[in-house]
Every structure is written in structure tokens, then in C-alpha cells.
Protein backbone atom coordinates (compact mmCIF):
# COMPACT_ATOMS: atom_id res chain seq x y z
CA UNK A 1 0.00 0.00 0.00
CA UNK A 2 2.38 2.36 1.03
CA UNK A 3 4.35 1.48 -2.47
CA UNK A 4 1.30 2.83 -4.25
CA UNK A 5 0.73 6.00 -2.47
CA UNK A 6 4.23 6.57 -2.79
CA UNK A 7 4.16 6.17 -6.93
CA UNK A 8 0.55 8.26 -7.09
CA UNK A 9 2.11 11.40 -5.05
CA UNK A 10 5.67 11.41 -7.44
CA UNK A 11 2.84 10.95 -10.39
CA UNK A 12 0.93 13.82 -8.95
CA UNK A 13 3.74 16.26 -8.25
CA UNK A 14 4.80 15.73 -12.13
CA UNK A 15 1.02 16.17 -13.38
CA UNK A 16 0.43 18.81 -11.08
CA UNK A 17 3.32 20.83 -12.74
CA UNK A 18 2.19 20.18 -15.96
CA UNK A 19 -1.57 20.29 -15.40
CA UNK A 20 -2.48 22.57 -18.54
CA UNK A 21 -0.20 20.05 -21.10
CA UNK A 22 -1.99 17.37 -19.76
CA UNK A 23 -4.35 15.86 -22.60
CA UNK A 24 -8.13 15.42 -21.63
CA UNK A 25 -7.84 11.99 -21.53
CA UNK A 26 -4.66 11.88 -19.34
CA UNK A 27 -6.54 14.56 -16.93
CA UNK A 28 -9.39 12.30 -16.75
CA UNK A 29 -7.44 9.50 -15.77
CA UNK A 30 -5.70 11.32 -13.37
CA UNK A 31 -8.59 12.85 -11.77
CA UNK A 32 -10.50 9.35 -11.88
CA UNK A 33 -7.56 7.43 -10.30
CA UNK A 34 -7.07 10.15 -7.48
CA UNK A 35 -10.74 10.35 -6.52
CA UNK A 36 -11.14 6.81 -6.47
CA UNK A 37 -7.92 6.37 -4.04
CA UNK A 38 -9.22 9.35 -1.60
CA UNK A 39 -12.81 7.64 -1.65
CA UNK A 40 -11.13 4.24 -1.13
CA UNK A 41 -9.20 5.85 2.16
CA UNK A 42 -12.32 7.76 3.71
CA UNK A 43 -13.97 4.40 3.12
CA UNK A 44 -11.28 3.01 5.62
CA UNK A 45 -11.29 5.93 7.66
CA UNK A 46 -15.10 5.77 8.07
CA UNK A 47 -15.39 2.01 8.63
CA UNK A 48 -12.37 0.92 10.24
CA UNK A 49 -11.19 4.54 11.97
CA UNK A 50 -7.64 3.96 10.76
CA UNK A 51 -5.76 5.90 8.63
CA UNK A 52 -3.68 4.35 5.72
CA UNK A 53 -1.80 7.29 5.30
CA UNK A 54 -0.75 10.24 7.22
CA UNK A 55 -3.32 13.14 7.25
CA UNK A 56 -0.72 16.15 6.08
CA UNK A 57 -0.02 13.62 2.79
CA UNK A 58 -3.69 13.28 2.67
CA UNK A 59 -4.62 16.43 2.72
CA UNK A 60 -1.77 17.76 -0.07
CA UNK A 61 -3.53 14.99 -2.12
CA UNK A 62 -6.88 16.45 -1.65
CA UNK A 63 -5.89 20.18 -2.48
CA UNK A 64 -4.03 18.85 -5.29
CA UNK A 65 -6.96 17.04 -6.94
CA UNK A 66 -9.40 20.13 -6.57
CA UNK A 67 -5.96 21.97 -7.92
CA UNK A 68 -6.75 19.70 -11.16
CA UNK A 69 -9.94 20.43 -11.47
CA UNK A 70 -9.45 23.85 -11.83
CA UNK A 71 -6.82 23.25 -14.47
CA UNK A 72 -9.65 21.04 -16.30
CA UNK A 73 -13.10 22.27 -14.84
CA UNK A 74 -14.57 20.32 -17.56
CA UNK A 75 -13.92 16.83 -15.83
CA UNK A 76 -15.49 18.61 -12.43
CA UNK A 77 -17.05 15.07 -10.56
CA UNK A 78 -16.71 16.23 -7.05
CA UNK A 79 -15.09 13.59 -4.39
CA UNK A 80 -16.27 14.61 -0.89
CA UNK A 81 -13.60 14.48 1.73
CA UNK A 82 -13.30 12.56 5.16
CA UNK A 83 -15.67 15.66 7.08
CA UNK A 84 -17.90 16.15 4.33
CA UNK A 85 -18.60 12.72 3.76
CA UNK A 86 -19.23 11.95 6.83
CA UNK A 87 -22.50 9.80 7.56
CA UNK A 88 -22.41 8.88 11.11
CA UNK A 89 -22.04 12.42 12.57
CA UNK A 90 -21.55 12.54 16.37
CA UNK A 91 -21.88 16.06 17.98
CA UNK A 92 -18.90 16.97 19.94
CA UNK A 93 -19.83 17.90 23.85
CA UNK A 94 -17.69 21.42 23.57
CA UNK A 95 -17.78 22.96 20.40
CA UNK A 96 -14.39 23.70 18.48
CA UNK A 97 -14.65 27.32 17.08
CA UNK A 98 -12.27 28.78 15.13
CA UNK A 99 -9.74 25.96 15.42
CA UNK A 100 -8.20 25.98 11.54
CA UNK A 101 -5.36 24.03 10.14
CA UNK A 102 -2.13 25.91 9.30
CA UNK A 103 -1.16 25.15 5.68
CA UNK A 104 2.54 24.68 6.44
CA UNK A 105 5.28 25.09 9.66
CA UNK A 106 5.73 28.06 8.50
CA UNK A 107 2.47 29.56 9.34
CA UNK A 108 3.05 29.37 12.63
């Protein structure tokens, strides 16, 4: 597993820096293979509670796939994310306002 997540993120990095010479065919297969990997992992996430991968390399991959669909907005098919997919919600007993996620270390 942690071969192929490997391989997907070099793939991603390289099609990520070349999103507009992509063909519409390659962008469709590299939107369809990345949505179908993150919905594969929230599967996990949601049925099992573990993560396959860490969440800072998860999240990269997310950005990076709605990244590509602004390159091709054409092949828009929107794959919902671990909190948005969500089915099972559970309200937490203290509310968490304003708590965000820094980007980077840097944003600290």
C-alpha cells in the first residue's frame, strides 16, 4: 500500500506541474484514479477509523486534486472528503470554534 501512495504522489507532483499540457484523456485518468484512491481511504477511515496514510499527505492529495480540477473544470465530478462525507455524525460535547489548520510550519 504504502508502495502505491508513494508512486501516485511522485505521479501527482509531475502532473500537477504540468496540469495545462496534460491531454483530456490523461486529466481524466488522473482525476478518476485520485478520486477513487481518496474515496477508497475515507472508506477506511469511516469504517475501520484507521488511517492508511498520514493526514498532512492526505490532505496535499486532496488540495491537489481540486488543484486539477481547476486546471480542467470540464472533468469537475466532485469527491467529498473525510468531514464532508461523513454519515455517522456525532456532535462533539464542547464545540471547536475557530480551530483551523495551518497550511505549512511556516504559518506558525
Amino acid at each position: 500500500m504504502k508502495k502505491y501512495y508513494l508512486v501516485l504522489l511522485l505521479l501527482s507532483n509531475i502532473a500537477l506541474a504540468n496540469c495545462l499540457k496534460f491531454s483530456i484523456y490523461q486529466a481524466e485518468q488522473a482525476l478518476t484514479s485520485l478520486a477513487s484512491q481518496i474515496q477508497t481511504w475515507d472508506k477506511i477511515y469511516q469504517e475501520q477509523g484507521t488511517s492508511q496514510i498520514p493526514d498532512e499527505v492526505y490532505d496535499q492529495l486532496v488540495d491537489r486534486y481540486q488543484q486539477w480540477q481547476v486546471c480542467f473544470p470540464q472533468l469537475q465530478n466532485n469527491v467529498k472528503t473525510r468531514l464532508s462525507a461523513s454519515v455517522n455524525k456525532v456532535m462533539h460535547p464542547v464545540a471547536h470554534t475557530g480551530v483551523k489548520k495551518l497550511v505549512d510550519p511556516l504559518s506558525i
